[in-house]
N, C-alpha and C. Protein backbone atom coordinates (compact mmCIF):
# COMPACT_ATOMS: atom_id res chain seq x y z
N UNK A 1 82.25 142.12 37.60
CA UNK A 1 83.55 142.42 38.20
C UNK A 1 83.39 142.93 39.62
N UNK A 2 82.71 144.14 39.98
CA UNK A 2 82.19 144.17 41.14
C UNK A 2 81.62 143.50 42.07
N UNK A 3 80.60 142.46 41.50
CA UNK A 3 80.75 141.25 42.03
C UNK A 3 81.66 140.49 42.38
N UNK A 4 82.41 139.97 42.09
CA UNK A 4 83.51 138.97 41.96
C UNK A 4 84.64 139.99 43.25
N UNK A 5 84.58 141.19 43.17
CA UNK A 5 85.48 142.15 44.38
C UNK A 5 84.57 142.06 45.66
N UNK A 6 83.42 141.74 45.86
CA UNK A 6 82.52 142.56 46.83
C UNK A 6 82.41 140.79 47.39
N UNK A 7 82.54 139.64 46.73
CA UNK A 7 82.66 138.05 47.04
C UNK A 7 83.95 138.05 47.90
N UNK A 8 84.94 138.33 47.19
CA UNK A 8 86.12 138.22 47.91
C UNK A 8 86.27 139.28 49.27
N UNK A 9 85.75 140.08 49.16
CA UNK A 9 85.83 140.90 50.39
C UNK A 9 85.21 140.55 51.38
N UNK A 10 84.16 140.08 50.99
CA UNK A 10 83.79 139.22 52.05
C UNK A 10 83.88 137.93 52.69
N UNK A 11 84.79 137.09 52.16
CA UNK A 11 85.34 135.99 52.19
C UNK A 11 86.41 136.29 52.93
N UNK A 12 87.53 137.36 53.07
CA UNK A 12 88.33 138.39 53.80
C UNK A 12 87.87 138.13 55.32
N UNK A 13 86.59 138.81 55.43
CA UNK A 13 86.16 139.41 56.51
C UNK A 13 85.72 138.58 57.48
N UNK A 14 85.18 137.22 56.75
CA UNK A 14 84.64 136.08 57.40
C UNK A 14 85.91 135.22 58.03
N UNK A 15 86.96 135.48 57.06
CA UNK A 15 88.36 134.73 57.76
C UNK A 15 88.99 135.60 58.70
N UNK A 16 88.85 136.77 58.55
CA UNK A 16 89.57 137.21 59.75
C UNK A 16 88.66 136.99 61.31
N UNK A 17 87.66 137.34 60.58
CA UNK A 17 86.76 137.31 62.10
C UNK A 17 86.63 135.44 62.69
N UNK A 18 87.01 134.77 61.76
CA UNK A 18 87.13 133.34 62.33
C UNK A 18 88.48 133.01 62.73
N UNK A 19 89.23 133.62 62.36
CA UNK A 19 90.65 133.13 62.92
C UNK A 19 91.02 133.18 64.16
N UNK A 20 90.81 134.38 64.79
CA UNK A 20 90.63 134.91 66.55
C UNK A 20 89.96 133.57 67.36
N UNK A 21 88.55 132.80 66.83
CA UNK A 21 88.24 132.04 67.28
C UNK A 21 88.66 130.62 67.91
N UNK A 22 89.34 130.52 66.14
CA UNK A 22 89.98 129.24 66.00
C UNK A 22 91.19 128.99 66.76
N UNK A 23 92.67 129.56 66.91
CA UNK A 23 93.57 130.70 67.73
C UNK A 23 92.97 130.50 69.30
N UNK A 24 92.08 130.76 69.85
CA UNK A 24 91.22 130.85 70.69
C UNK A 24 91.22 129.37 71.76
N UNK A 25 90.53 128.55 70.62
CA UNK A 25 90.19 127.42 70.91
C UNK A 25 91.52 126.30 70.85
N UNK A 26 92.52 127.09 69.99
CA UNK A 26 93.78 125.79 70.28
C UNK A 26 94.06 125.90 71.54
N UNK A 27 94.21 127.53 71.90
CA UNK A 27 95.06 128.03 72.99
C UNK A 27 94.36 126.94 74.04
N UNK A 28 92.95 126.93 74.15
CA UNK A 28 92.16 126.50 75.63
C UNK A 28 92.21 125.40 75.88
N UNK A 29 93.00 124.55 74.55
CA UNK A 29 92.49 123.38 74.17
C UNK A 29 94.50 122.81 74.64
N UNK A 30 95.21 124.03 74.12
CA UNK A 30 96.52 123.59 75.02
C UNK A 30 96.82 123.20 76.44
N UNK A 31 96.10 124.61 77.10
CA UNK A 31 95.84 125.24 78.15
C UNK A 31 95.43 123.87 79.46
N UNK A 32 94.30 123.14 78.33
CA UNK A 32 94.16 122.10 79.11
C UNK A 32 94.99 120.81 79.34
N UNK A 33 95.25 121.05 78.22
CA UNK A 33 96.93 119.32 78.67
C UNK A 33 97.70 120.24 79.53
N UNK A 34 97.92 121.32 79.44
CA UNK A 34 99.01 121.56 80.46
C UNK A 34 98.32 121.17 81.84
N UNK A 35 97.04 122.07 81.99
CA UNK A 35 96.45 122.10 83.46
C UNK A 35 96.57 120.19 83.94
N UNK A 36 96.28 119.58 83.02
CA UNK A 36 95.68 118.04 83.27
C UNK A 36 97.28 117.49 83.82
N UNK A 37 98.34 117.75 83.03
CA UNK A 37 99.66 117.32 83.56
C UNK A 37 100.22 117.25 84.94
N UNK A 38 99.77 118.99 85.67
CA UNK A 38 100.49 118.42 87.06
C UNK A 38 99.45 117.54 87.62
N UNK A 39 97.95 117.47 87.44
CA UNK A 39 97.33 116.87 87.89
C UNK A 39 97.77 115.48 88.09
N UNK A 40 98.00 114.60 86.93
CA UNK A 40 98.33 113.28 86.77
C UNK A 40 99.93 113.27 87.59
N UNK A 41 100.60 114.31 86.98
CA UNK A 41 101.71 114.21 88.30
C UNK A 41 101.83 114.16 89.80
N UNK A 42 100.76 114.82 90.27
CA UNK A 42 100.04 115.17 91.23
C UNK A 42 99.76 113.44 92.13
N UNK A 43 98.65 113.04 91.40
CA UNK A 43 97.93 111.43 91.54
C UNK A 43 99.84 110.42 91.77
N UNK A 44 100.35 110.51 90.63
CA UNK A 44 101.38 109.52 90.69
C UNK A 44 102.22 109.72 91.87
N UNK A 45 102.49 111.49 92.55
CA UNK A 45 103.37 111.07 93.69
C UNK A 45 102.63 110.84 94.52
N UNK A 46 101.12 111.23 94.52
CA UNK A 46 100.35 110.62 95.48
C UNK A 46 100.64 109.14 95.77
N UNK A 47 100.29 108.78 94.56
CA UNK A 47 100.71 107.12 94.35
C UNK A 47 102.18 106.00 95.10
N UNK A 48 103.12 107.03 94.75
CA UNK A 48 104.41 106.29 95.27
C UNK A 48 104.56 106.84 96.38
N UNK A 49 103.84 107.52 97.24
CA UNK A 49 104.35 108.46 98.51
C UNK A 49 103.60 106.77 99.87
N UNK A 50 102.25 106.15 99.42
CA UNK A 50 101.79 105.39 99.45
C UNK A 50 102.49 104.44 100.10
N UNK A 51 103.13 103.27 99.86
CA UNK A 51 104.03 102.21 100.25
C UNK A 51 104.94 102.72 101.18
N UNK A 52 105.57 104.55 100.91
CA UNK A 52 106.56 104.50 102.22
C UNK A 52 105.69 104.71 103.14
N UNK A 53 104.66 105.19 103.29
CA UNK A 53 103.65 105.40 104.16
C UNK A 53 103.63 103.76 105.25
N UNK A 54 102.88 103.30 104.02
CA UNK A 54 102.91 101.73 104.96
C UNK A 54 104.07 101.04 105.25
N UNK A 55 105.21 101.40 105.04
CA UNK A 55 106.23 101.01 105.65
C UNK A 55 106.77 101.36 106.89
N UNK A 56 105.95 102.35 107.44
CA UNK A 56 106.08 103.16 108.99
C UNK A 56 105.25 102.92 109.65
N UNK A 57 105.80 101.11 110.06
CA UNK A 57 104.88 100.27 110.57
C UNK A 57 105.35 100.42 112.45
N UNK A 58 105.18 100.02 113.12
CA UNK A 58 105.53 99.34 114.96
C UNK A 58 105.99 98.55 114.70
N UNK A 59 106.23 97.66 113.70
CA UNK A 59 107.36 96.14 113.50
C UNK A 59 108.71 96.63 113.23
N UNK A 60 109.32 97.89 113.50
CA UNK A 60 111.20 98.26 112.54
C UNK A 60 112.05 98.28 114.14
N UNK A 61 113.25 98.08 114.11
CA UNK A 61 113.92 98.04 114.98
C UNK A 61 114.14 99.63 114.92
N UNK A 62 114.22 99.79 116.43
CA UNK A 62 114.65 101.72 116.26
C UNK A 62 115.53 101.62 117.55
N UNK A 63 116.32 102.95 117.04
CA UNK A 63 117.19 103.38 118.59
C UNK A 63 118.87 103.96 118.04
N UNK A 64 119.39 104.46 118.54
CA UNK A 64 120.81 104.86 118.42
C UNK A 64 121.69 103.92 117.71
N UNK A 65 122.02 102.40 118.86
CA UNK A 65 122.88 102.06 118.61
C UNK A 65 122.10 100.94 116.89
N UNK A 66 121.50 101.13 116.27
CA UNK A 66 120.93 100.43 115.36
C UNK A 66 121.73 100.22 114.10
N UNK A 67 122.19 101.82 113.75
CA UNK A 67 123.19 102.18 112.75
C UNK A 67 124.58 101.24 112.42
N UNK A 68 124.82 100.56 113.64
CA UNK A 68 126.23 100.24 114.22
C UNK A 68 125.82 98.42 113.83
N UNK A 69 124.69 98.06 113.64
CA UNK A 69 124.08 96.50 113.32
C UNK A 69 124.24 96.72 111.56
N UNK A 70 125.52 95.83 111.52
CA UNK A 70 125.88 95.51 110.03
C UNK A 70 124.71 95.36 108.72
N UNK A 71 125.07 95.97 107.55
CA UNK A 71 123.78 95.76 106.76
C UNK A 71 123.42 94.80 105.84
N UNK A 72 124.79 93.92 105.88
CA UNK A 72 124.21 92.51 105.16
C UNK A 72 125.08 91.64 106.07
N UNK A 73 124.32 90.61 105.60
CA UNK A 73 125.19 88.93 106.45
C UNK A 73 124.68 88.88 107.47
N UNK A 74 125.05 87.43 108.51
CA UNK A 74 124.18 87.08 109.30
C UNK A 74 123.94 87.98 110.14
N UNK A 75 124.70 88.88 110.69
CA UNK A 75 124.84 89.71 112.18
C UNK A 75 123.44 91.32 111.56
N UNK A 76 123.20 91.01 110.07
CA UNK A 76 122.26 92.69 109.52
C UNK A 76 120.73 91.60 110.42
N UNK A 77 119.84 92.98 110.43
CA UNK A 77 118.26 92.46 110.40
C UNK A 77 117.88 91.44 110.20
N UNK A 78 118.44 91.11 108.73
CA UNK A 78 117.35 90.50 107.87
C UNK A 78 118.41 88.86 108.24
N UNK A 79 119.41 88.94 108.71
CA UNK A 79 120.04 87.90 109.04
C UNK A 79 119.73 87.18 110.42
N UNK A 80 119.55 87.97 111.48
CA UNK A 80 119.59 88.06 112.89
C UNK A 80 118.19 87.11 112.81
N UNK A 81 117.14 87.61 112.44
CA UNK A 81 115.79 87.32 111.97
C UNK A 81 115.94 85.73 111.75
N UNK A 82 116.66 85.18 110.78
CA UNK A 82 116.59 84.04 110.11
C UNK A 82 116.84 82.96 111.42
N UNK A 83 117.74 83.43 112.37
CA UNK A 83 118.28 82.37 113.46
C UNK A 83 117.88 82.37 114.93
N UNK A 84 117.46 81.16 115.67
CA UNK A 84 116.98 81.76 117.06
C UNK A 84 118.17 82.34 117.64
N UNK A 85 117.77 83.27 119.08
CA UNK A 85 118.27 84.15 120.01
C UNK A 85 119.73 83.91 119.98
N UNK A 86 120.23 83.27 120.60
CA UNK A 86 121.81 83.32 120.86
C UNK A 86 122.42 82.88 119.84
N UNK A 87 122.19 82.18 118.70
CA UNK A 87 122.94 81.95 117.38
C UNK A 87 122.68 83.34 116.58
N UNK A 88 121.77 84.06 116.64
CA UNK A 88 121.70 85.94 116.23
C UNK A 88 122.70 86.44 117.23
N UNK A 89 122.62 86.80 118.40
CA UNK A 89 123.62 87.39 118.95
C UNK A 89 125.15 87.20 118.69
N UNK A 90 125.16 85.67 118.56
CA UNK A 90 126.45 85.66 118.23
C UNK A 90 127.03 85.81 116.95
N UNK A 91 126.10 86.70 116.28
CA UNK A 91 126.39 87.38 114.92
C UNK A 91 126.80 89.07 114.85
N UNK A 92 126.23 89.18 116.15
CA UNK A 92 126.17 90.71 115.94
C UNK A 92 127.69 91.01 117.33
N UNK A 93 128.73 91.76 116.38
CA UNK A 93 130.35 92.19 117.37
C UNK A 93 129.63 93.26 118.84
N UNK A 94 128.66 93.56 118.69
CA UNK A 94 128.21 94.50 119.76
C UNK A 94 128.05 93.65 120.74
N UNK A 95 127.68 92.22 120.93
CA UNK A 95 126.98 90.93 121.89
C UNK A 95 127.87 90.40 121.91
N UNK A 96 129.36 90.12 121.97
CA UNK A 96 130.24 89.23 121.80
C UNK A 96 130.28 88.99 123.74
N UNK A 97 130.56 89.51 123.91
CA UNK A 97 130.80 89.88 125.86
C UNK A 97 129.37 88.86 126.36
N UNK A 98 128.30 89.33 125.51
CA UNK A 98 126.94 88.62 126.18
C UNK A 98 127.23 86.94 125.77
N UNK A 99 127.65 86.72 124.67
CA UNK A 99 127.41 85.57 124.03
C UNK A 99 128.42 84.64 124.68
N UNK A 100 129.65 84.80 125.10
CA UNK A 100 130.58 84.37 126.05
C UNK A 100 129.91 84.37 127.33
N UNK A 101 129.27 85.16 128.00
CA UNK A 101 128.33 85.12 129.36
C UNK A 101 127.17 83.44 128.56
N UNK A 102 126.85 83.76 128.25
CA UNK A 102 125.76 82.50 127.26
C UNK A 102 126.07 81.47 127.43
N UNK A 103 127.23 81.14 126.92
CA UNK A 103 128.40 79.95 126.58
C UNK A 103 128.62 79.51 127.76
N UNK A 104 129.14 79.98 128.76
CA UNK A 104 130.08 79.79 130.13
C UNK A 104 128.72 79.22 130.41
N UNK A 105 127.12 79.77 130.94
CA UNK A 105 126.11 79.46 131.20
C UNK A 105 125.73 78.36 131.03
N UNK A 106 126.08 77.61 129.84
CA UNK A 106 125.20 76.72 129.22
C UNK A 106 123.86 76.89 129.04
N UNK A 107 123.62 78.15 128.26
CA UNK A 107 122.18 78.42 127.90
C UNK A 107 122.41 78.73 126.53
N UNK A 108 122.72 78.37 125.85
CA UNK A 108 122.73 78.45 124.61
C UNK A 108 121.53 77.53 123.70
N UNK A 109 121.56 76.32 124.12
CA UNK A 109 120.45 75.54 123.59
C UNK A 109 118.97 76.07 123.76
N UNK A 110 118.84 76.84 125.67
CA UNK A 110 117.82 76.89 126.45
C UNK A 110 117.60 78.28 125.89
N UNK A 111 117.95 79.19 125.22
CA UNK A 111 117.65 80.33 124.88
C UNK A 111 117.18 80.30 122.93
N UNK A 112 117.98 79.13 122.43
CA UNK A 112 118.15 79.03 121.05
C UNK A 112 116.13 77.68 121.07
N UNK A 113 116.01 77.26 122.14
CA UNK A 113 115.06 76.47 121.45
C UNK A 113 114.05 76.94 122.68
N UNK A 114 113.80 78.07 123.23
CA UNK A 114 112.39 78.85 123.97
C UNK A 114 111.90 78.99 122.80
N UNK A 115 111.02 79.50 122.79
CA UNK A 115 109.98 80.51 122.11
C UNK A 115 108.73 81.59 122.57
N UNK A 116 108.85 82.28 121.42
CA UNK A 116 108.19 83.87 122.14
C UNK A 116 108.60 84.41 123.34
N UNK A 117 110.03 84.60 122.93
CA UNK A 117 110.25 84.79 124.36
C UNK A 117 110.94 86.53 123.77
N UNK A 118 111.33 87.25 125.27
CA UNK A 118 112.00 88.98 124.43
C UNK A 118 113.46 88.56 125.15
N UNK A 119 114.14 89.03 124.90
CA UNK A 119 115.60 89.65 125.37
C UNK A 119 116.39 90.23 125.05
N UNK A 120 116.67 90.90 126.96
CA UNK A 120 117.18 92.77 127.06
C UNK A 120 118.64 92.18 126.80
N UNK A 121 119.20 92.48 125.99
CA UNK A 121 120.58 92.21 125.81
C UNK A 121 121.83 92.88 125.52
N UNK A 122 122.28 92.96 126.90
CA UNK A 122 123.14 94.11 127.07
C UNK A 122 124.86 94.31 126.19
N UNK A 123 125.02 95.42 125.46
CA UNK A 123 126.21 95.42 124.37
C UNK A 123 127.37 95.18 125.19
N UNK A 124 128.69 94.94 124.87
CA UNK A 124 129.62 94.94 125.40
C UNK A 124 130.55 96.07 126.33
N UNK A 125 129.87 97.39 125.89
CA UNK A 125 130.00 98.32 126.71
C UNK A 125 129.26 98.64 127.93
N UNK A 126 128.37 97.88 128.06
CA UNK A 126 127.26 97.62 129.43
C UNK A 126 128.20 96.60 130.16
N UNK A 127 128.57 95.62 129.81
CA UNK A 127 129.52 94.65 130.49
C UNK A 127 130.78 95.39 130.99
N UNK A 128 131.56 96.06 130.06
CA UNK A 128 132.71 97.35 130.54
C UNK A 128 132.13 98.17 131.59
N UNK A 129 131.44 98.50 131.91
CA UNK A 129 130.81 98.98 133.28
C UNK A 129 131.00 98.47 134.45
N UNK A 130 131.13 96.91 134.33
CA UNK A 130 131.33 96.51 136.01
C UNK A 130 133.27 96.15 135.91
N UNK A 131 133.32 96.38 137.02
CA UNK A 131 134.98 96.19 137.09
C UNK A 131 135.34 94.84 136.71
N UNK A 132 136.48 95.09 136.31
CA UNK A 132 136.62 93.17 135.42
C UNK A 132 136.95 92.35 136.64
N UNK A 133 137.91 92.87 137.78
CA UNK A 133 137.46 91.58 138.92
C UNK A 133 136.28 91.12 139.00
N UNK A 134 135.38 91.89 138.99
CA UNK A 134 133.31 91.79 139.48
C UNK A 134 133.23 90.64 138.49
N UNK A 135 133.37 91.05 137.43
CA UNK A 135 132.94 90.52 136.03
C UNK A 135 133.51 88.99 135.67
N UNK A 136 134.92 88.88 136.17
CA UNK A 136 135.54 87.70 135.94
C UNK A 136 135.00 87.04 137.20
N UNK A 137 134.78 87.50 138.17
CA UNK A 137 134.09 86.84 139.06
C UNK A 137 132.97 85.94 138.76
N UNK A 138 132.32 86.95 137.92
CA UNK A 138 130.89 86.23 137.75
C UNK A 138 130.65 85.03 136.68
N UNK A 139 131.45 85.76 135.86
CA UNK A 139 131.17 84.50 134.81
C UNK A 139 132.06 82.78 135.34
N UNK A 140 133.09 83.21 136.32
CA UNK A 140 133.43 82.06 136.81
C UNK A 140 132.71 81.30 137.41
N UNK A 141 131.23 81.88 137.98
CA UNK A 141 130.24 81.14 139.05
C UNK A 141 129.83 80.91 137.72
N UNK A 142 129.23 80.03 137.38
CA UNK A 142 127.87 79.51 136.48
C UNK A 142 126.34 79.37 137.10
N UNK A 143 126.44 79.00 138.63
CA UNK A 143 125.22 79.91 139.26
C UNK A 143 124.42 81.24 139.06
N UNK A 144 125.57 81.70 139.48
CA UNK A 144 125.13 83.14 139.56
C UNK A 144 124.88 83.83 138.17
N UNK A 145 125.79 83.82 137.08
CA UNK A 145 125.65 83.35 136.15
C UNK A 145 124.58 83.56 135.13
N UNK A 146 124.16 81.88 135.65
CA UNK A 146 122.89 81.86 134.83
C UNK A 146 121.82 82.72 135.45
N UNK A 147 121.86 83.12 136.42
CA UNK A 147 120.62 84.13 137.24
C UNK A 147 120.60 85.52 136.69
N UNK A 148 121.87 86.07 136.84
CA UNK A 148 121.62 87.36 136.01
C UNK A 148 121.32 87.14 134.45
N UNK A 149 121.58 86.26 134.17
CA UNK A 149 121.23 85.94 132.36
C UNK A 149 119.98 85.80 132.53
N UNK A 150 119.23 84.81 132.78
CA UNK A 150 117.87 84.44 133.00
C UNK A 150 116.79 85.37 133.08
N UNK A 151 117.87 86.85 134.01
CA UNK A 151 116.73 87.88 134.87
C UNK A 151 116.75 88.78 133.36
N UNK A 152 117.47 88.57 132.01
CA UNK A 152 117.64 89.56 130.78
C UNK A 152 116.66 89.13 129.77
N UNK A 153 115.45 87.44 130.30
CA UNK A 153 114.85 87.26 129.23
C UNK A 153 113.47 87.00 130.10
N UNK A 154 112.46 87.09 129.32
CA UNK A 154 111.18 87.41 129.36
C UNK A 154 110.32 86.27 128.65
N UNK A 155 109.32 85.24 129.06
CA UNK A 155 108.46 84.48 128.44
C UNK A 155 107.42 85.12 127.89
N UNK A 156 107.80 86.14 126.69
CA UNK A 156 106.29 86.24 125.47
C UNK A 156 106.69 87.71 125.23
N UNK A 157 106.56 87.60 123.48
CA UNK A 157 107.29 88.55 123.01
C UNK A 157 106.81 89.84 123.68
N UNK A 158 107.38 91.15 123.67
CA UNK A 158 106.87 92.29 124.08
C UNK A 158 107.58 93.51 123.02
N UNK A 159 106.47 93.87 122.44
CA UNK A 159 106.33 95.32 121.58
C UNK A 159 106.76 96.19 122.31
N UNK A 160 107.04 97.27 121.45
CA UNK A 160 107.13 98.86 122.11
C UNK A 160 105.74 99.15 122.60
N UNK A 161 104.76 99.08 122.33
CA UNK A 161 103.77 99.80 123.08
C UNK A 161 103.75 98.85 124.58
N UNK A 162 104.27 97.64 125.27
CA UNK A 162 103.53 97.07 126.25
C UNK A 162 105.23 97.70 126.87
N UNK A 163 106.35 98.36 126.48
CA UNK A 163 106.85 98.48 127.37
C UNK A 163 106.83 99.93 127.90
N UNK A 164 106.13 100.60 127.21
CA UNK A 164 105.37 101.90 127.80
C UNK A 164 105.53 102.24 129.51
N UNK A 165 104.79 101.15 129.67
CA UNK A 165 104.37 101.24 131.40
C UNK A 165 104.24 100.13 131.96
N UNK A 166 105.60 99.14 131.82
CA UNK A 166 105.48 97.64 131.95
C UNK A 166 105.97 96.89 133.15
N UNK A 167 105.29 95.64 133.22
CA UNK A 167 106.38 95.62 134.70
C UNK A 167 105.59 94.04 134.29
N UNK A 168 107.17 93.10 133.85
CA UNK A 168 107.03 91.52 133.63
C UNK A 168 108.01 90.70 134.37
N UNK A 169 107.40 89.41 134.59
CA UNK A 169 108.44 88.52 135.00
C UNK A 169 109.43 87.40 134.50
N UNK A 170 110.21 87.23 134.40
CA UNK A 170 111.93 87.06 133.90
C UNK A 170 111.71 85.53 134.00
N UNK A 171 112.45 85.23 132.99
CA UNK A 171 112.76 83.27 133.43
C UNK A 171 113.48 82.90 134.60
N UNK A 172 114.39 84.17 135.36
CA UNK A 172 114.69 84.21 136.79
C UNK A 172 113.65 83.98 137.82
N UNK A 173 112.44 84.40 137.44
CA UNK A 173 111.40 84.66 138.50
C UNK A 173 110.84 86.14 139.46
N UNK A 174 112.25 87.27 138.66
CA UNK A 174 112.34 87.97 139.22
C UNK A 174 111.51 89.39 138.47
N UNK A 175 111.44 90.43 139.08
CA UNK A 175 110.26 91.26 138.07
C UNK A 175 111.62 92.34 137.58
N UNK A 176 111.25 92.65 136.87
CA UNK A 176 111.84 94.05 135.61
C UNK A 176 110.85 94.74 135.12
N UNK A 177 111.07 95.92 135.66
CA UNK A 177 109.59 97.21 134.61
C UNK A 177 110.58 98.00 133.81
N UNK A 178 109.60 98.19 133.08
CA UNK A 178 109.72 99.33 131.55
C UNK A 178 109.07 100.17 131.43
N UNK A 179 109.74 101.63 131.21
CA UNK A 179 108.88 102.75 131.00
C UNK A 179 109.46 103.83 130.03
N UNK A 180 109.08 104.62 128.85
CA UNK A 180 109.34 105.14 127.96
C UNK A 180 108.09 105.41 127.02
N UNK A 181 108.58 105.80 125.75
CA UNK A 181 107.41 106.04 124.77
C UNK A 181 108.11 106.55 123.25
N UNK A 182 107.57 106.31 122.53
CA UNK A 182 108.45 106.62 121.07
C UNK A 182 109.47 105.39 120.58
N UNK A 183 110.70 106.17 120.93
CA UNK A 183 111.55 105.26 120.50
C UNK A 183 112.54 105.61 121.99
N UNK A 184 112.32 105.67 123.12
CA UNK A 184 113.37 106.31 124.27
C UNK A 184 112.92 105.12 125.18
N UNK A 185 113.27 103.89 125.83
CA UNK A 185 112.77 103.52 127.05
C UNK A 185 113.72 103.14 127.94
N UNK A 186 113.52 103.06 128.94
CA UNK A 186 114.39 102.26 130.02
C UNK A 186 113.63 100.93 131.17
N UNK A 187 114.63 100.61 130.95
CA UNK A 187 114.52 99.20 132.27
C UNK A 187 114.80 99.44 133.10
N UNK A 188 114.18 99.28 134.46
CA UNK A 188 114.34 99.03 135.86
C UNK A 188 114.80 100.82 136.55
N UNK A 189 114.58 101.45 135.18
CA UNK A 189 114.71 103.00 135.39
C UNK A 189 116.38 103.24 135.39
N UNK A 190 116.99 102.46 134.53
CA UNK A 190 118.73 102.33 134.96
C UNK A 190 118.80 102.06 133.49
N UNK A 191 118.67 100.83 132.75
CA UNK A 191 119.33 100.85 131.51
C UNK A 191 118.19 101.11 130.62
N UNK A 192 119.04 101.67 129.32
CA UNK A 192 118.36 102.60 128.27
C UNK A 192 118.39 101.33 127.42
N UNK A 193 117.23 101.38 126.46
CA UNK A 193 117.23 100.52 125.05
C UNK A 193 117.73 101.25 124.24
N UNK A 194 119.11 100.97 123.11
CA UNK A 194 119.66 101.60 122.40
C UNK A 194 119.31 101.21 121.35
N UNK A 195 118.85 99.72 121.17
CA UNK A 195 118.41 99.31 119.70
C UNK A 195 117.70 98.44 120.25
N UNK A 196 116.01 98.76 119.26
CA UNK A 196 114.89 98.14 119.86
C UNK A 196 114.23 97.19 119.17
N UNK A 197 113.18 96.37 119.71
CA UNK A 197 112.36 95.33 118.49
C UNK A 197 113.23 94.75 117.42
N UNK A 198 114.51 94.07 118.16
CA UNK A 198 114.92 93.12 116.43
C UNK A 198 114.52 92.01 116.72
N UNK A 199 114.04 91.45 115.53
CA UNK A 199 113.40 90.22 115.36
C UNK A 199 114.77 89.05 115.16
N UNK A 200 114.45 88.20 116.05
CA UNK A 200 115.11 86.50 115.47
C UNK A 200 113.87 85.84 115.63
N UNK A 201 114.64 84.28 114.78
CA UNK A 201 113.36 83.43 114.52
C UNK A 201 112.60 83.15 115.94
N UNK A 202 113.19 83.01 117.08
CA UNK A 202 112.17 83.12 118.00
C UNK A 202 112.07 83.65 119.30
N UNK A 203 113.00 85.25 118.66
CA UNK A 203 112.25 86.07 119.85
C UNK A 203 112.47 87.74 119.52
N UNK A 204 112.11 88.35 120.14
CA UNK A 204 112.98 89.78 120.25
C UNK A 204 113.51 90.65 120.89
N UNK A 205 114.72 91.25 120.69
CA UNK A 205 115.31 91.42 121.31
C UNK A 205 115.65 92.79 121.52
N UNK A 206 115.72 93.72 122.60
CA UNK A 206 115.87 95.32 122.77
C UNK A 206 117.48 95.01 123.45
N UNK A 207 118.51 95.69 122.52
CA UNK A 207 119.70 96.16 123.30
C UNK A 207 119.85 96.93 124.60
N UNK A 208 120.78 96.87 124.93
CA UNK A 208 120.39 97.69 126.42
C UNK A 208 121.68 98.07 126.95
N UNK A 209 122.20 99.60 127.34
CA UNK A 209 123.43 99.89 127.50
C UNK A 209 123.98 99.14 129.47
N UNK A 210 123.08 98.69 130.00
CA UNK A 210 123.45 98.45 131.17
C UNK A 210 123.26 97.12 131.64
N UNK A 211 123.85 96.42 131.71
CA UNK A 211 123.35 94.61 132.82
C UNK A 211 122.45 95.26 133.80
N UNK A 212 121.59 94.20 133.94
CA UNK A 212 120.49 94.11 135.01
C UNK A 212 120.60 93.22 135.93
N UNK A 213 120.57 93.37 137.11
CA UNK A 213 120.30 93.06 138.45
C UNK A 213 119.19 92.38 138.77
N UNK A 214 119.70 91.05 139.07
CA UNK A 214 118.08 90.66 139.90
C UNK A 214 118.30 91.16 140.93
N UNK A 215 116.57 91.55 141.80
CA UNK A 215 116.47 92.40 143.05
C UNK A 215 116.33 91.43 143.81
């Protein structure tokens, strides 16, 4: 009988002193899926943070008036893109003033079938700048005309970085420099690019709040 009390008591003693252990080892053993969780959470936003990364490429159109370029149909990005130069412009209500300057020109073909070519293309509020006698004046010459149009496009595309500190010559013949950095530049030190680098099928084009002058 004493036996059989002095078995069990110690069978007692062995479970209590193992339980603390066991208790012990779930806890560390919890302890660790938790720790491992933000980890893997950790990796995954690593993961999706990734692609927007590479999407903050030098190829996006940037600038103020950008917001104001419709977001679907022909006149958005991804529309403008699909068509050469003056069949894009004449998608987008900001170029309507330019695209009528175009028309009167007869450069519509000569701008729609260049290639690699850039053009500064000034919104309709750059045109509201010169007095409408000036203005009706001009578009009535088709000379003259086509010269200030001519002096707004450039033979071979040009990035934001080459207009940094640039100075190219025009299908006019005439020179235009560029100077800025980021997303801020100006032409001829007079007109600002408001919306920059949009792509059409064959060229690109920086908005520009002011007409340019051949010198």
């Amino acid at each position: 009988m004493n036996s059989m009390k002095i078995r069990r008591t110690a069978i007692a003693v062995a479970a209590a002193a193992l339980l603390p252990l066991s208790l012990a080892a779930c806890s560390d053993s919890d302890s660790g899926s938790k720790a491992a969780a933000p980890s893997a959470a950790g990796d995954e936003a690593k993961t999706s943070a990734t692609p927007t990364e590479d999407r903050m490429t030098d190829d996006q159109p940037f600038g103020p008036a950008c917001s104001g370029v419709p977001k679907q149909g022909a006149g958005s990005f991804d529309g403008m893109a699909k068509d050469p130069v003056a069949t894009a412009a004449s998608n987008n209500p900001a170029l309507s003033t330019l695209v009528t300057a175009v028309k009167k020109a007869g450069l519509v073909d000569t701008l729609n079938n260049a290639q690699n070519i850039t053009v500064f293309a000034p919104t309709n509020e750059a045109f509201a700048k010169i007095p409408k006698a000036d203005l009706d004046k001009v578009l009535a010459d088709k000379a003259t005309l086509t010269k200030i149009l001519t002096y707004h496009v450039v033979g071979q595309k040009l990035t934001p970085k080459q207009l940094e500190n640039g100075s190219f010559e025009t299908l006019q013949k005439g020179m235009i420099t560029t100077k800025g950095a980021g997303e801020e530049f100006t032409v001829n030190d007079s007109s600002k690019v408001v919306c920059g680098n949009v792509p059409t099928a064959n060229a690109t084009v920086y908005i520009v709040d002011t007409v340019l002058m051949p010198k």
